[in-house]
PDB file of N, CA and C in Angstrom:
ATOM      1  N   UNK A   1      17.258  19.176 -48.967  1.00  0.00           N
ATOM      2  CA  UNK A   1      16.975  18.345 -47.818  1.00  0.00           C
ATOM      3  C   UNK A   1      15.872  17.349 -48.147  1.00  0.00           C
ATOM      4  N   UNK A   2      16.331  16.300 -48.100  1.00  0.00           N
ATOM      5  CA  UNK A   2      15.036  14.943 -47.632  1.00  0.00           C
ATOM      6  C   UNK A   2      14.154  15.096 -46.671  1.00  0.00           C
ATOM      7  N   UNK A   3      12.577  14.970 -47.078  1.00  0.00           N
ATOM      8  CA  UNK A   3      11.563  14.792 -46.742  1.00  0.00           C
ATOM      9  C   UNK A   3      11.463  14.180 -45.079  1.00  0.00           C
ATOM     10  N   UNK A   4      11.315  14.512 -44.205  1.00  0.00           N
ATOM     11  CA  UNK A   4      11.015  13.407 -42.813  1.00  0.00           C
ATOM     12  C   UNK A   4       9.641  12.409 -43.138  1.00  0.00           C
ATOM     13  N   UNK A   5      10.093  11.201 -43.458  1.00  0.00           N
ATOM     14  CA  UNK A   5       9.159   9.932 -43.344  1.00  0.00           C
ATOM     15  C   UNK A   5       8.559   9.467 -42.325  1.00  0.00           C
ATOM     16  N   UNK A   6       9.094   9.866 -41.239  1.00  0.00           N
ATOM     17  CA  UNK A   6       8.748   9.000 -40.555  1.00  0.00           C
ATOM     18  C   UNK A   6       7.262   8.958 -39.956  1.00  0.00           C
ATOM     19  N   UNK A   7       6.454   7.829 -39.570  1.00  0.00           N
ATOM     20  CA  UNK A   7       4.749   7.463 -39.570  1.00  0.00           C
ATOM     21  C   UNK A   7       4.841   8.254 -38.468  1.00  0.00           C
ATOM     22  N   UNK A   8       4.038   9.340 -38.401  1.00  0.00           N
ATOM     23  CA  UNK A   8       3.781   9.976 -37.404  1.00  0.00           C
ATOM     24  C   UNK A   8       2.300   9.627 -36.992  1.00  0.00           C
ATOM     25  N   UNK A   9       1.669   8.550 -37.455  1.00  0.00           N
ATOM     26  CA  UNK A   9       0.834   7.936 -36.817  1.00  0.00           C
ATOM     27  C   UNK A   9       0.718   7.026 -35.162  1.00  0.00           C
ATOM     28  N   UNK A  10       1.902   6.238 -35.043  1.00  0.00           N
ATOM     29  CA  UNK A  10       3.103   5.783 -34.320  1.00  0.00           C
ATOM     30  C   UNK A  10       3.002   6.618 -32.911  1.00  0.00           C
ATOM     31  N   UNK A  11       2.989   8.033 -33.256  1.00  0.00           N
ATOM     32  CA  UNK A  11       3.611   9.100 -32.368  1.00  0.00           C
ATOM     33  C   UNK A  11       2.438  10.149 -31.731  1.00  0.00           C
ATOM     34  N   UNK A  12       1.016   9.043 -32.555  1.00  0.00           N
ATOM     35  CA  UNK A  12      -0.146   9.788 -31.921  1.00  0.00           C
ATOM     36  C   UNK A  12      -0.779   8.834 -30.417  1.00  0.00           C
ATOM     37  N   UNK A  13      -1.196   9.574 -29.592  1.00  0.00           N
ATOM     38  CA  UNK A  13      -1.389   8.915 -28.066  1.00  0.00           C
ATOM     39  C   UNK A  13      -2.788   7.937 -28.587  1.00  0.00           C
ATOM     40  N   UNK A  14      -3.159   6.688 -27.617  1.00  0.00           N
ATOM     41  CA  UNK A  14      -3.744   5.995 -28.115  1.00  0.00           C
ATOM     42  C   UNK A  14      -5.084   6.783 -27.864  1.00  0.00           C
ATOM     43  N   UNK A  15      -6.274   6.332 -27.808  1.00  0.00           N
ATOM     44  CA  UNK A  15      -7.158   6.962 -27.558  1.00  0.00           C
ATOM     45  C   UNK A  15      -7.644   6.696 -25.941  1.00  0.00           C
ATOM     46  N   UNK A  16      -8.503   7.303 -25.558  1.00  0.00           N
ATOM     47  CA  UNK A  16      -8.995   7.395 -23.990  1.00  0.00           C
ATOM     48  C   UNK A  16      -9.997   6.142 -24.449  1.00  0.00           C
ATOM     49  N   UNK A  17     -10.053   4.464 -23.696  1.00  0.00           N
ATOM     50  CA  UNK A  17     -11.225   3.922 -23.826  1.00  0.00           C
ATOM     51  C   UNK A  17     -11.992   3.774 -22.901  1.00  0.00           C
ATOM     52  N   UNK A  18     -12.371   4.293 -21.628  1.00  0.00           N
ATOM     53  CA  UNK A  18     -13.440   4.658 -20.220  1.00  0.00           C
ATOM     54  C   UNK A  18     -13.365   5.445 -19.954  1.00  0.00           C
ATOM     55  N   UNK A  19     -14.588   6.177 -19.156  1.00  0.00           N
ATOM     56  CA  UNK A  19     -14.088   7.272 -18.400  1.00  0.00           C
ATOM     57  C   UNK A  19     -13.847   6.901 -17.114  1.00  0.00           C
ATOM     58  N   UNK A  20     -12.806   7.916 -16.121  1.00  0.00           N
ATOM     59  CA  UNK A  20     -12.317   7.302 -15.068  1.00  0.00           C
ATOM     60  C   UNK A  20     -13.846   7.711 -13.693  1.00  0.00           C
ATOM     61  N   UNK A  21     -14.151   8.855 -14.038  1.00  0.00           N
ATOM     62  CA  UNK A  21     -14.892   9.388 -13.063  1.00  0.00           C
ATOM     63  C   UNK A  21     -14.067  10.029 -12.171  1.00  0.00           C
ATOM     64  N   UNK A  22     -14.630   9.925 -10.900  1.00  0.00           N
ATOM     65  CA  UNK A  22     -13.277  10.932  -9.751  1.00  0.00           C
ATOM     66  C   UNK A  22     -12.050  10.162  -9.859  1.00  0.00           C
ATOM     67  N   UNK A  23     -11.226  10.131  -9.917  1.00  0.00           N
ATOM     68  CA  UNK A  23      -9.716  10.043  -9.607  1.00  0.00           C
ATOM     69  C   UNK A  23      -9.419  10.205  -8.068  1.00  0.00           C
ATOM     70  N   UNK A  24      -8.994   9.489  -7.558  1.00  0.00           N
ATOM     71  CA  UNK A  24      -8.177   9.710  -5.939  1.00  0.00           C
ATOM     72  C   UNK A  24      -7.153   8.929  -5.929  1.00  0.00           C
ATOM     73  N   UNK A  25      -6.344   8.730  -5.149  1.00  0.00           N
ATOM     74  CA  UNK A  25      -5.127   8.152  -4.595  1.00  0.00           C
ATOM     75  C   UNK A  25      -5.095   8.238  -2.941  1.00  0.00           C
ATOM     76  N   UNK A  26      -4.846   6.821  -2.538  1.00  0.00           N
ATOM     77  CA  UNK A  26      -4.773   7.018  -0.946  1.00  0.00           C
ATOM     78  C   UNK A  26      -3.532   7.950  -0.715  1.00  0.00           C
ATOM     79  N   UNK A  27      -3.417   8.067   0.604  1.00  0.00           N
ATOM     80  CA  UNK A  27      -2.864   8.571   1.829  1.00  0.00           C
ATOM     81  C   UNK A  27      -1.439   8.298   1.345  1.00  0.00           C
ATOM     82  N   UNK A  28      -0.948   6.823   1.493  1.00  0.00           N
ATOM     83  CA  UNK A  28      -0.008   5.947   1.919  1.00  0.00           C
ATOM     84  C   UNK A  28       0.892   6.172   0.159  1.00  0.00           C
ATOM     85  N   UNK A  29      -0.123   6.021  -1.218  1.00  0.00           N
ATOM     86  CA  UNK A  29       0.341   6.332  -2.394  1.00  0.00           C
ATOM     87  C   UNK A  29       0.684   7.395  -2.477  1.00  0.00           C
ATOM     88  N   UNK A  30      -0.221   8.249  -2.033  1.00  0.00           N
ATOM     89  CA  UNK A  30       0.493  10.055  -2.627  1.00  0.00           C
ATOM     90  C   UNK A  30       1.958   9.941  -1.806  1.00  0.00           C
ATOM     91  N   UNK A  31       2.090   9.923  -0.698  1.00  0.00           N
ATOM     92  CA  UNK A  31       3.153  10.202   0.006  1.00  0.00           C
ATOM     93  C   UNK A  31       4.271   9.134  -0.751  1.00  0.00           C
ATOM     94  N   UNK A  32       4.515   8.293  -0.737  1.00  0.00           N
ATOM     95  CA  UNK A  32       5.491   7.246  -1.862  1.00  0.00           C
ATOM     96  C   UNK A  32       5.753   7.568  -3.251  1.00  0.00           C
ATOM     97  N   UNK A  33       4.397   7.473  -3.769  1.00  0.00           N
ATOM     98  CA  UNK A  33       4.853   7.740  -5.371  1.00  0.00           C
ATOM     99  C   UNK A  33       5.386   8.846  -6.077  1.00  0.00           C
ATOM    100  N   UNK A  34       5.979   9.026  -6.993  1.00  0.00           N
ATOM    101  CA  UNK A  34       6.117  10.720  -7.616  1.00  0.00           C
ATOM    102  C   UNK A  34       4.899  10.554  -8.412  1.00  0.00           C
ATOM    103  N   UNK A  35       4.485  12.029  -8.195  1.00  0.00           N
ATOM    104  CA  UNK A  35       2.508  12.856  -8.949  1.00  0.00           C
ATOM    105  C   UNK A  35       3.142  12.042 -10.972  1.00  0.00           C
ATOM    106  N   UNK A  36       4.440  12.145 -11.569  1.00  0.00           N
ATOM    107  CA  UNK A  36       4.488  12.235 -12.739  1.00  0.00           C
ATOM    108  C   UNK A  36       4.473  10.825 -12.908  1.00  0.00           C
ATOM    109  N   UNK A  37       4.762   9.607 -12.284  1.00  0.00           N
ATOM    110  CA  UNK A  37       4.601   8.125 -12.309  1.00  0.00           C
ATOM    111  C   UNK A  37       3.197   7.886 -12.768  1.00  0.00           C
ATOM    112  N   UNK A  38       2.079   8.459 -11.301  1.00  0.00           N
ATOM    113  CA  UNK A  38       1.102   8.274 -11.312  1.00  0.00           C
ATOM    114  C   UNK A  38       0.543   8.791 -12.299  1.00  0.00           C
ATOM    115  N   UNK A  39       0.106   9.942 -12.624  1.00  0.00           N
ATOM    116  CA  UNK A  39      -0.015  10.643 -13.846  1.00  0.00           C
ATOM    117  C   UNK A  39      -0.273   9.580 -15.313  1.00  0.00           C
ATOM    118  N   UNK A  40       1.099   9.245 -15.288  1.00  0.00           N
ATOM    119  CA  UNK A  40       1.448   8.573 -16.561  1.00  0.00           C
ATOM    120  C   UNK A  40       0.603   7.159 -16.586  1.00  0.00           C
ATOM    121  N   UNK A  41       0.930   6.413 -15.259  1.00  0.00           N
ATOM    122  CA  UNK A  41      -0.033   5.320 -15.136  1.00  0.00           C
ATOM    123  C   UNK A  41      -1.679   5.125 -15.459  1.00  0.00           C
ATOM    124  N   UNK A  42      -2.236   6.692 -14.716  1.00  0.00           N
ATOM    125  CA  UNK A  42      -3.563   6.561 -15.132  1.00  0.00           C
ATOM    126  C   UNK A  42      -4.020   6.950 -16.522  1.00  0.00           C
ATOM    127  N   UNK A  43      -3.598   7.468 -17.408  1.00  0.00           N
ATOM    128  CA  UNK A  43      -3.296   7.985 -18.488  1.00  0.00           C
ATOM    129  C   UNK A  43      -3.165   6.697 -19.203  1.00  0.00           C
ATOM    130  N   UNK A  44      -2.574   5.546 -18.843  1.00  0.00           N
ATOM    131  CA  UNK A  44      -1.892   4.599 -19.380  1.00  0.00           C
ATOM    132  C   UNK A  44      -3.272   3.548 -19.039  1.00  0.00           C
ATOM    133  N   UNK A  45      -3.985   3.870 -18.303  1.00  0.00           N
ATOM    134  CA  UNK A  45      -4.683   2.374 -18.075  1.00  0.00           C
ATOM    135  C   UNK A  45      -5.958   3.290 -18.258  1.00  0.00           C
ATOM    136  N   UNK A  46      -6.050   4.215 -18.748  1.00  0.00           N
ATOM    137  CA  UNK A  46      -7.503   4.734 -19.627  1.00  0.00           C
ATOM    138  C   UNK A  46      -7.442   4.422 -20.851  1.00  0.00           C
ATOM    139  N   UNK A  47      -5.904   3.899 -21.239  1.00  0.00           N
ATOM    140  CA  UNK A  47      -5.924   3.955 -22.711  1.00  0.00           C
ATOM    141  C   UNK A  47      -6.088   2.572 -22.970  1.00  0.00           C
ATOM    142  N   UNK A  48      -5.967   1.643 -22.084  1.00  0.00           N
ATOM    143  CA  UNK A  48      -6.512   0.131 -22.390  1.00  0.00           C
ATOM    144  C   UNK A  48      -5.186  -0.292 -21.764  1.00  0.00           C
ATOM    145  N   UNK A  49      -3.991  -0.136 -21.630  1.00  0.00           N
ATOM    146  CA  UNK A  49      -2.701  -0.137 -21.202  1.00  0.00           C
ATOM    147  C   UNK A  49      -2.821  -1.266 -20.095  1.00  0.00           C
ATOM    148  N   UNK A  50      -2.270  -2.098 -19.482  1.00  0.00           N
ATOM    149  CA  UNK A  50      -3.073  -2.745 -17.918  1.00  0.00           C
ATOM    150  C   UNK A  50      -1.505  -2.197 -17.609  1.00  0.00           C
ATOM    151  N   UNK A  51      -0.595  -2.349 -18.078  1.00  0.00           N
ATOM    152  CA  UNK A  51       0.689  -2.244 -16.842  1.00  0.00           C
ATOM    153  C   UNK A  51       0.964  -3.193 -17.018  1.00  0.00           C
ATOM    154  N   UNK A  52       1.761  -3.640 -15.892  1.00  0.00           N
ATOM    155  CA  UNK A  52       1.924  -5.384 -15.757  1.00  0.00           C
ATOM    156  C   UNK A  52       1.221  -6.681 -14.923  1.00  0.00           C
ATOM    157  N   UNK A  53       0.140  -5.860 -15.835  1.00  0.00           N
ATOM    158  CA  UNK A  53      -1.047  -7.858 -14.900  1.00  0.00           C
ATOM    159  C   UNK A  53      -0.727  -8.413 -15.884  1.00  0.00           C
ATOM    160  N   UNK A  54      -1.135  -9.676 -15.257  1.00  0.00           N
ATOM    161  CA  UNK A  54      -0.592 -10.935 -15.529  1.00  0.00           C
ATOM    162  C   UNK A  54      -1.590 -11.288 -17.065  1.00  0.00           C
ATOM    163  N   UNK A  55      -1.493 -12.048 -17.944  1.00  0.00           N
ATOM    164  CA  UNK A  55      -2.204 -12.194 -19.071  1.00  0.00           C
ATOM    165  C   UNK A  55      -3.601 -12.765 -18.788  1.00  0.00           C
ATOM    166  N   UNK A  56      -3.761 -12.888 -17.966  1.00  0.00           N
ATOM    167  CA  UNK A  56      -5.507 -13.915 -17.688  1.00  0.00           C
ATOM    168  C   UNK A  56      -5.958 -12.272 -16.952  1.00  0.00           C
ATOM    169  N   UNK A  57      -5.589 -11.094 -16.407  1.00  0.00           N
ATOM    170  CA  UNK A  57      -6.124  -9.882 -16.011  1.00  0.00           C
ATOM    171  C   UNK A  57      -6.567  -9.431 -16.729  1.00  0.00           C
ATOM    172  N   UNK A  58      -4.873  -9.404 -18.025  1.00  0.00           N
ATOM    173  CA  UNK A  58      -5.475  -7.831 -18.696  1.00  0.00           C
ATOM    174  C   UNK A  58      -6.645  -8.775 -19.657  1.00  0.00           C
ATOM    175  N   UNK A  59      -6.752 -10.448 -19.765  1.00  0.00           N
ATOM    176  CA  UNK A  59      -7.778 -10.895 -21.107  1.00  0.00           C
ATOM    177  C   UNK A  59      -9.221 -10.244 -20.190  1.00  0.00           C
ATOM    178  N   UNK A  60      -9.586 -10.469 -18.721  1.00  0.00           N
ATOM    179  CA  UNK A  60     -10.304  -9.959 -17.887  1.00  0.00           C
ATOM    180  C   UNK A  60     -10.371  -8.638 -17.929  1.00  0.00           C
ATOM    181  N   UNK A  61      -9.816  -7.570 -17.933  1.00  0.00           N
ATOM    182  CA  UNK A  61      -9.897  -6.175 -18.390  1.00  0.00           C
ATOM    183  C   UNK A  61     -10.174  -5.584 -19.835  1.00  0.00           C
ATOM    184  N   UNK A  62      -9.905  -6.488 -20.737  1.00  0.00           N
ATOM    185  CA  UNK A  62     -10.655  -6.242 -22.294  1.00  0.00           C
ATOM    186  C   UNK A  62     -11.698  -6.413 -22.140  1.00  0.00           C
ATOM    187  N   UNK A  63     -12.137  -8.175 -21.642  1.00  0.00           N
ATOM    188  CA  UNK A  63     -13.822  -8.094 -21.397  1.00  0.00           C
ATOM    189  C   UNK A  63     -14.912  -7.089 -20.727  1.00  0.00           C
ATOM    190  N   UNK A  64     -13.939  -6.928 -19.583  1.00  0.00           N
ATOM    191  CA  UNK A  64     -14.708  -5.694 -18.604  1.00  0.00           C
ATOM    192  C   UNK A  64     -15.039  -4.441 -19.391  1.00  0.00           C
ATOM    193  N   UNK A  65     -14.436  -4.117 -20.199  1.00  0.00           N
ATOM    194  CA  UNK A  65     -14.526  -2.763 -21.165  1.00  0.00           C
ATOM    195  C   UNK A  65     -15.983  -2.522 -21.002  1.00  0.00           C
ATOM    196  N   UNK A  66     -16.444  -2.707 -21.834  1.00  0.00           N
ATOM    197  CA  UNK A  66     -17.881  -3.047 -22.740  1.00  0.00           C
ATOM    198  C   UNK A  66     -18.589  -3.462 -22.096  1.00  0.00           C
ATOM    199  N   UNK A  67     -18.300  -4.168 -20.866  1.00  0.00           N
ATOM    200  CA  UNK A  67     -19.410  -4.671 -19.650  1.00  0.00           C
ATOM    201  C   UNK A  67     -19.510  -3.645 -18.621  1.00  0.00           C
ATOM    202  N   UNK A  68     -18.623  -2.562 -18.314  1.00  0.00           N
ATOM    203  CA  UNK A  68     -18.914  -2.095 -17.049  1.00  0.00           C
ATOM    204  C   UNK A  68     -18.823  -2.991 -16.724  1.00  0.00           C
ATOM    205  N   UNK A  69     -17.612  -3.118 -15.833  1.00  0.00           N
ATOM    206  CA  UNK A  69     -17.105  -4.520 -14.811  1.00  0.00           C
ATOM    207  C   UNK A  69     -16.225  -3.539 -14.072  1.00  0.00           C
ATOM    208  N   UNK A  70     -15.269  -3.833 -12.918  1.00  0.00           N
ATOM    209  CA  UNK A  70     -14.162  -3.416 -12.676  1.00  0.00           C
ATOM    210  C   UNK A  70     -13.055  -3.418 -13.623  1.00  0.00           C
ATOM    211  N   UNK A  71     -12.135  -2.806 -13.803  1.00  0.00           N
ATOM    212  CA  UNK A  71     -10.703  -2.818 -14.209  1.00  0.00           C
ATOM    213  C   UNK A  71      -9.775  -2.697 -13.606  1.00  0.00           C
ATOM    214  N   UNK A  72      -8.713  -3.218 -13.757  1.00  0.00           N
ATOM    215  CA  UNK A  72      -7.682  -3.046 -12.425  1.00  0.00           C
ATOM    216  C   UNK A  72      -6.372  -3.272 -13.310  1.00  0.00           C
ATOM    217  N   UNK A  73      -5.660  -2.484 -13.024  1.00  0.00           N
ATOM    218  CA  UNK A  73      -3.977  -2.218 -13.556  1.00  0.00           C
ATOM    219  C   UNK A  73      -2.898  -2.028 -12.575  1.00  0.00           C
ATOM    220  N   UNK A  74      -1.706  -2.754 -12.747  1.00  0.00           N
ATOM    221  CA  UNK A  74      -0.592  -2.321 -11.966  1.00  0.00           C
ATOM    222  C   UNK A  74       0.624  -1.780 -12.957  1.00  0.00           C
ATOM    223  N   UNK A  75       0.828  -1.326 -12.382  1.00  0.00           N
ATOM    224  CA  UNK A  75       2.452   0.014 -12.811  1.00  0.00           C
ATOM    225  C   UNK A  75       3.203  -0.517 -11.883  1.00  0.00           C
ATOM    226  N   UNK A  76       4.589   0.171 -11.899  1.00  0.00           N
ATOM    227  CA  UNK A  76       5.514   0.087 -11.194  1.00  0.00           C
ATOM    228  C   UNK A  76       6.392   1.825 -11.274  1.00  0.00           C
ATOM    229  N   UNK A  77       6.472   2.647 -10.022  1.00  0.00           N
ATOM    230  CA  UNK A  77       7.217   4.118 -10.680  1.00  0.00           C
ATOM    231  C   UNK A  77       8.664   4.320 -10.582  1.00  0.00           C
ATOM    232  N   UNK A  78       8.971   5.140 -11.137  1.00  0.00           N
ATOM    233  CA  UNK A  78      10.817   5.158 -11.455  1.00  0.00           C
ATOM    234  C   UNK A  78      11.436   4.712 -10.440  1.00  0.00           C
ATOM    235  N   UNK A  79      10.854   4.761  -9.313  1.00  0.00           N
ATOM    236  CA  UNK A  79      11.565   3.990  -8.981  1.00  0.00           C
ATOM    237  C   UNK A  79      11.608   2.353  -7.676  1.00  0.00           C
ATOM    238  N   UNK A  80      10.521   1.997  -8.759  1.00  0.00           N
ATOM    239  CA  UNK A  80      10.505   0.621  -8.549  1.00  0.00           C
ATOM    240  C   UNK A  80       9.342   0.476  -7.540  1.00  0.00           C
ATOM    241  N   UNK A  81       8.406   1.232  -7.221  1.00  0.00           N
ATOM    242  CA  UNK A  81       7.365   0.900  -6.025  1.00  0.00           C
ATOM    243  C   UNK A  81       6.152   0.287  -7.270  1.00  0.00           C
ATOM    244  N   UNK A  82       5.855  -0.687  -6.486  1.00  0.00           N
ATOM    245  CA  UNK A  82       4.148  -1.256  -7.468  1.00  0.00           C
ATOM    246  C   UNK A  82       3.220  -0.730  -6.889  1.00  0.00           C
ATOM    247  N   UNK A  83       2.144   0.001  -7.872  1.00  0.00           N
ATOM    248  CA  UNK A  83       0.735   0.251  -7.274  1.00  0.00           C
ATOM    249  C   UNK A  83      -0.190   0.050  -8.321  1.00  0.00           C
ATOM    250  N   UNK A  84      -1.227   0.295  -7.884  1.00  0.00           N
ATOM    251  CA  UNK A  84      -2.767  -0.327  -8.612  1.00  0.00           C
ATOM    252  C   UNK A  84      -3.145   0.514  -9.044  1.00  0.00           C
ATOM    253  N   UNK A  85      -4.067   0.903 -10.027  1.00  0.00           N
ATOM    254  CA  UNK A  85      -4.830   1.965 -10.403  1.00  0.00           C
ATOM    255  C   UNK A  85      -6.049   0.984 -10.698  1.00  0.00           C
ATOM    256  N   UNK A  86      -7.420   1.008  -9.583  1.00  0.00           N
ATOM    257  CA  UNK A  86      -8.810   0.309 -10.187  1.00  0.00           C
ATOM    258  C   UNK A  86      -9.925   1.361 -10.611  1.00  0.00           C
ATOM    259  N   UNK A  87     -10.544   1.174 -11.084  1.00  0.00           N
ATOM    260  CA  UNK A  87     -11.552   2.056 -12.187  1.00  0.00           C
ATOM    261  C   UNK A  87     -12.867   1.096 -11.502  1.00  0.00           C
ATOM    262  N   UNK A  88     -13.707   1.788 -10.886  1.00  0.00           N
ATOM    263  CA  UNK A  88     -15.082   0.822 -10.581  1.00  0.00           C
ATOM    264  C   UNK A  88     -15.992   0.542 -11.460  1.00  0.00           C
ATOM    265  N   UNK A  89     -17.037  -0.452 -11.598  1.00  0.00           N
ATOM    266  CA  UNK A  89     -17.486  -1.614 -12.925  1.00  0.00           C
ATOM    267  C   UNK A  89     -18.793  -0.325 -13.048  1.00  0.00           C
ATOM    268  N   UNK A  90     -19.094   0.951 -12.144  1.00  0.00           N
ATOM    269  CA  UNK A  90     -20.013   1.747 -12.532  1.00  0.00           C
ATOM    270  C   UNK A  90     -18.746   3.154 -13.416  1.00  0.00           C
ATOM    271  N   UNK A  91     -17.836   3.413 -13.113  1.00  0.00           N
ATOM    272  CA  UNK A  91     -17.010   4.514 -13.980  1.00  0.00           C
ATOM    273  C   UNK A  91     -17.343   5.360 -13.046  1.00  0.00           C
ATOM    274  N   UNK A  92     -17.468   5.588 -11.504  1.00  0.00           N
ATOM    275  CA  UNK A  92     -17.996   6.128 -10.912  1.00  0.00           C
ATOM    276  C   UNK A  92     -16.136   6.969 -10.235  1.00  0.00           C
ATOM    277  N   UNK A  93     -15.664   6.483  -9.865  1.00  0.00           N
ATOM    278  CA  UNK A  93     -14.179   6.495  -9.536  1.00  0.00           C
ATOM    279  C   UNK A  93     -13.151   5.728 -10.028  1.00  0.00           C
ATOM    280  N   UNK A  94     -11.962   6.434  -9.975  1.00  0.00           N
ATOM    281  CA  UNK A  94     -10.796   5.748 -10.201  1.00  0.00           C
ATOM    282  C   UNK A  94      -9.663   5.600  -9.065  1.00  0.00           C
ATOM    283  N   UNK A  95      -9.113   4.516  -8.498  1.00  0.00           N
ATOM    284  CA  UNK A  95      -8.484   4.627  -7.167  1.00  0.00           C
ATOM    285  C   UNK A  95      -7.053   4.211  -7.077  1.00  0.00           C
ATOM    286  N   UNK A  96      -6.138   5.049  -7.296  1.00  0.00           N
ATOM    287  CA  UNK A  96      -4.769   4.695  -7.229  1.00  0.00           C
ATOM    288  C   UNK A  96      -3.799   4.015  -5.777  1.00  0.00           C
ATOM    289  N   UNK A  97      -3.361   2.997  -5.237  1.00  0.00           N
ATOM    290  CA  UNK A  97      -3.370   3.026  -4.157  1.00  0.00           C
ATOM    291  C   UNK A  97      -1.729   1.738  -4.643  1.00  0.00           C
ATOM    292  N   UNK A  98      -1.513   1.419  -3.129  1.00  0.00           N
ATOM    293  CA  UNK A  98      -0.494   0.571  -2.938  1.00  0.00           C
ATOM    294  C   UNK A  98      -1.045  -0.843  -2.533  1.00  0.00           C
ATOM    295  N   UNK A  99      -0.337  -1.318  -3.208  1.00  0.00           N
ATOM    296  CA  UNK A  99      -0.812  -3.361  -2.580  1.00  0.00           C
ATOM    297  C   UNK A  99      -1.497  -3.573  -1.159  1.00  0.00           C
ATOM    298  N   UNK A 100      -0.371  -2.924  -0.948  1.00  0.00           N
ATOM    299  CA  UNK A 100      -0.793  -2.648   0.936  1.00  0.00           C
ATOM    300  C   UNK A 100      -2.262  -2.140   1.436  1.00  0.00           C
ATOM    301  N   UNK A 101      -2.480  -0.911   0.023  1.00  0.00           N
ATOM    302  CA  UNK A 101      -3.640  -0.346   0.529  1.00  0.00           C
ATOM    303  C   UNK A 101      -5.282  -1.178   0.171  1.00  0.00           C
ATOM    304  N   UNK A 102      -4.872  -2.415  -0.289  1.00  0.00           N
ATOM    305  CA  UNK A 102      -5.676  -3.123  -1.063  1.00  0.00           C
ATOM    306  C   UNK A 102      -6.962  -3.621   0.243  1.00  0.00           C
TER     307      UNK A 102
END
């Protein structure tokens, strides 16, 4: 049998770059979203990930890194609802919510 090549570097998770602090989700999100969307989202925008903001956000969310600034990311979950995940410019909380809940 041949060797498995393949870069299992590739297949390692990126690293965590903030901490989130508390984690919450409104009212209006928990009840809409599925827990494994969200999950994945915040997971995804600790790792530097934005989701889908627009390119002038996420260049605004690289800067924020390193500044303690806000960060702010949108997802979309399986099935098709958009929500936010913002991280406050102290790392004090992280707040998952709906457009609506903005």
């Amino acid at each position: 049998m041949k060797a498995d090549k393949t870069n299992r570097a590739a297949d390692k998770p990126s690293p965590i770059k903030f901490l989130l602090g508390q984690t919450v989700i409104t009212p209006t999100a928990m009840e809409k979203l599925l827990p494994h969307d969200v999950a994945q989202a915040v997971t995804r925008h600790a790792q530097g990930d934005w989701g889908d903001c627009g390119a002038e956000d996420k260049a605004e969310n690289n800067f924020s890194l390193d500044k303690h600034l806000r960060l702010f990311s949108v997802y979309h979950d399986s099935r098709g609802t958009k929500f936010l995940v913002i991280t406050e410019a102290d790392r004090s909380a992280t707040t998952v919510l709906l457009p609506e809940d903005y």
